[in-house]
Protein backbone atom coordinates (compact mmCIF):
# COMPACT_ATOMS: atom_id res chain seq x y z
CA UNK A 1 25.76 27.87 -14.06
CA UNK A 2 24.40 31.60 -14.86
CA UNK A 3 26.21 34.36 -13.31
CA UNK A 4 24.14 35.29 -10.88
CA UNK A 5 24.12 31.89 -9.50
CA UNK A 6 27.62 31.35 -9.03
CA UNK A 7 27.54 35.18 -7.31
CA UNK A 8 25.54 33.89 -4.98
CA UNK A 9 27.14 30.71 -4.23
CA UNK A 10 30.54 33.20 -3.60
CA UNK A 11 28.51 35.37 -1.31
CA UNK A 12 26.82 32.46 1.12
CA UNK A 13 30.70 31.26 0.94
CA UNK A 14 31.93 34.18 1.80
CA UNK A 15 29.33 35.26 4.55
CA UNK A 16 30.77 31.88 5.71
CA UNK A 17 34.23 32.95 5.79
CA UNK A 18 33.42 36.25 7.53
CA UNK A 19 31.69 34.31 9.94
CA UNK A 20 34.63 32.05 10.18
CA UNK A 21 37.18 35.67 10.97
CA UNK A 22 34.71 37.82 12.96
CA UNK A 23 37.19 37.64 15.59
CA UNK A 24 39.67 39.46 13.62
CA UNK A 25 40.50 43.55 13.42
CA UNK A 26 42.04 43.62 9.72
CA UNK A 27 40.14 43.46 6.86
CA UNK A 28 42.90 41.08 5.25
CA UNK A 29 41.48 37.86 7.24
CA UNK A 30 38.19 38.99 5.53
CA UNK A 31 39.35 38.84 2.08
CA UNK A 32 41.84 36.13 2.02
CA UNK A 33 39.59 33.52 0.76
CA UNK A 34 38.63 32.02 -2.47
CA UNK A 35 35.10 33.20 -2.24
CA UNK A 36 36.52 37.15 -2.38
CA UNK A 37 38.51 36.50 -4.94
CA UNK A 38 35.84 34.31 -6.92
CA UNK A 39 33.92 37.72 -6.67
CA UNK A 40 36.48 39.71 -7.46
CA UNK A 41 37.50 37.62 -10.81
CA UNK A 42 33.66 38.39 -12.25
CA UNK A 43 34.66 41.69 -13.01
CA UNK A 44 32.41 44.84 -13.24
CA UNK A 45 29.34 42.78 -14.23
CA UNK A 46 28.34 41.84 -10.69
CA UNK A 47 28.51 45.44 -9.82
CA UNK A 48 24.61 45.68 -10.12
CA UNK A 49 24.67 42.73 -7.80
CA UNK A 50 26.70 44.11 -4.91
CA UNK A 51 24.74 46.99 -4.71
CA UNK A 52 21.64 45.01 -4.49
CA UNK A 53 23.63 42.74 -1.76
CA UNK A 54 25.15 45.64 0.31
CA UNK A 55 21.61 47.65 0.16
CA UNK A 56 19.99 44.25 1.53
CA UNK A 57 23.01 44.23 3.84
CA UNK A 58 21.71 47.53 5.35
CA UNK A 59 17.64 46.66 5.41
CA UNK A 60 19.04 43.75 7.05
CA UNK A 61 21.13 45.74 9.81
CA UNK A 62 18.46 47.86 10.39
CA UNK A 63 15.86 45.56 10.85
CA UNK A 64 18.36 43.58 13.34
CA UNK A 65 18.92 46.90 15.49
CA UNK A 66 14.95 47.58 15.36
CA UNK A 67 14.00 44.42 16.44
CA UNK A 68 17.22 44.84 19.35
CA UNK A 69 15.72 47.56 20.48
CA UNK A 70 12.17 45.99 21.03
CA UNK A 71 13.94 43.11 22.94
CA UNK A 72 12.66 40.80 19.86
CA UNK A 73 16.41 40.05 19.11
CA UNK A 74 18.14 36.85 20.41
CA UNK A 75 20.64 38.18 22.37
CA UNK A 76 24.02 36.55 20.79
CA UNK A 77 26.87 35.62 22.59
CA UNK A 78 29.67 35.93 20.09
CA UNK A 79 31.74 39.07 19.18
CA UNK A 80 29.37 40.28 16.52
CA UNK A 81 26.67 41.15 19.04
CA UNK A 82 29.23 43.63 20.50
CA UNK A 83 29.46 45.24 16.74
CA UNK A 84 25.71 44.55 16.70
CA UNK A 85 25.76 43.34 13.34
CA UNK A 86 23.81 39.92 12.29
CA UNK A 87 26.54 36.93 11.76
CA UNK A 88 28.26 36.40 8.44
CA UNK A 89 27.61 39.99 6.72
CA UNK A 90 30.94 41.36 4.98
CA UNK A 91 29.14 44.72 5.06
CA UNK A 92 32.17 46.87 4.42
CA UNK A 93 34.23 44.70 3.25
CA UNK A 94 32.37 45.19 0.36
CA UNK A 95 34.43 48.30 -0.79
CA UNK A 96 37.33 46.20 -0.78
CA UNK A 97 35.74 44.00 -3.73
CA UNK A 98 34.51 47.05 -5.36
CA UNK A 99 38.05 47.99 -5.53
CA UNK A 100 39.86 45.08 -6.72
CA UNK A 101 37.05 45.10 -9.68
CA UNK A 102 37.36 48.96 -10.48
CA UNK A 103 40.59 50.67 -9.48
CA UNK A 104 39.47 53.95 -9.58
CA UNK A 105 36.77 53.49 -6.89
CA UNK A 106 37.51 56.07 -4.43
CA UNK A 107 35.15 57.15 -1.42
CA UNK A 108 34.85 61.15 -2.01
CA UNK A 109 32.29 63.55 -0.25
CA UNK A 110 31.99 66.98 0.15
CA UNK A 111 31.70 66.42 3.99
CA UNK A 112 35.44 66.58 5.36
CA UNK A 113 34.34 64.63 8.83
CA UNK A 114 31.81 62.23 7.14
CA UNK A 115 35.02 60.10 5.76
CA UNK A 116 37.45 60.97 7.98
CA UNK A 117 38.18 57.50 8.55
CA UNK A 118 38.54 57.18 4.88
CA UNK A 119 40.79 60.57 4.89
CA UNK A 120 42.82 59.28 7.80
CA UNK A 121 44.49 56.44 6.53
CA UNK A 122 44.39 58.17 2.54
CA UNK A 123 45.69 55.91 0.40
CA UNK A 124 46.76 53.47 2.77
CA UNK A 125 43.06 52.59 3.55
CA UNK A 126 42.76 50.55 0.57
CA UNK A 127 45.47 47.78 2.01
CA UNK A 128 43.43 45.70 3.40
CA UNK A 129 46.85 44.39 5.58
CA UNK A 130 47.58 47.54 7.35
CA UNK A 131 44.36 49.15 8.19
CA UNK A 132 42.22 48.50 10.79
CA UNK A 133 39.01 47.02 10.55
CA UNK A 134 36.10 49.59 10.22
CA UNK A 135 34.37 48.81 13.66
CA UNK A 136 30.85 51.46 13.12
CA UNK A 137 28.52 49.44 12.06
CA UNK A 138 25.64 52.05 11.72
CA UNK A 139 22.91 51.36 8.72
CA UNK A 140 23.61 54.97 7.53
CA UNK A 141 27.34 54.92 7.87
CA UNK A 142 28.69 57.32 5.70
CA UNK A 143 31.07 54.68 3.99
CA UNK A 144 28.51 52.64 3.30
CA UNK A 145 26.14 55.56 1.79
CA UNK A 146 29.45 56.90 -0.30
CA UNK A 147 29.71 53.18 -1.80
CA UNK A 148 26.09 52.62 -2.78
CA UNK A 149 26.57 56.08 -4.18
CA UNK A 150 29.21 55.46 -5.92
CA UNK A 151 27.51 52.53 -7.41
CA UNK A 152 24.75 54.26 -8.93
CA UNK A 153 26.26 56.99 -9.81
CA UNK A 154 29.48 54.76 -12.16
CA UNK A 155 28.07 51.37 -12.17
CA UNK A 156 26.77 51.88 -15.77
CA UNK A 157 29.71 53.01 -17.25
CA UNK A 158 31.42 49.41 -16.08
CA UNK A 159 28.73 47.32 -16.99
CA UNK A 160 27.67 48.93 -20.05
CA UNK A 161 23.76 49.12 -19.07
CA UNK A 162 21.69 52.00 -19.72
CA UNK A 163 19.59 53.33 -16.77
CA UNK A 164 15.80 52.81 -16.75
């Protein structure tokens, strides 16, 4: 099976496993699965392909809270509506594979209040055990923005590609 097949097999199983935990407020229930670690174990290489999956991630949160706003949105009834994010996306969680994959991922920015979530638990935010779950679930979150920054900015260097 080519890589990117077997990534996406680990992502729909995963999306299923986040589905599975929505209910919970630590990132650990998010990544204790097979599926995260599947990801995880396919090293840097897939890091062109979590960027493309966590930009989707964000077109598709956006469209969701556009077509909310019209009224053209099923309302939902589980706990995700409340987070008003669609079913099943790890979203954040993302960093957390990023992580295991490339150590030296940090979140950085020359705002001080634009991480402070980040700042706030320092080191510590990385255990997926002790920190809470990050509950803003904007499209331009500033976490979010830092990691697909990140990404372009150092996926090369892991994955040995040149830039176009």
């Amino acid at each position: 099976m080519a890589l990117e097949d077997l990534f996406t097999q680990a992502v729909d199983e995963w999306k299923q496993h986040c589905r599975q935990n929505a209910h919970h407020s630590f990132p650990y229930h998010y990544v204790a699965c097979d599926s995260y670690h599947t990801l995880v174990g396919m090293g840097p290489k897939i890091l062109p392909m979590i960027r493309k999956e966590l930009a989707q991630e964000v077109d598709t949160l956006k469209e969701y809270l556009q077509n909310k706003e019209r009224g053209e949105q099923e309302q939902d009834y589980d706990f995700l509506n409340s987070l008003h994010l669609p079913d099943g996306l790890p979203y954040k969680n993302w960093i957390y594979v990023v992580k295991a994959i490339i150590p030296e991922f940090s979140l950085v920015s020359t705002s001080s209040e634009s991480l402070s979530y980040v700042s706030q638990f320092g080191p510590h935010f990385w255990d997926v055990s002790t920190t809470p779950l990050l509950l803003d679930m904007a499209p331009d979150d500033p976490i979010i923005t830092a990691t697909l920054q990140w990404l372009d900015e150092n996926m090369d260097k892991y994955t040995n590609n040149t830039k176009s």
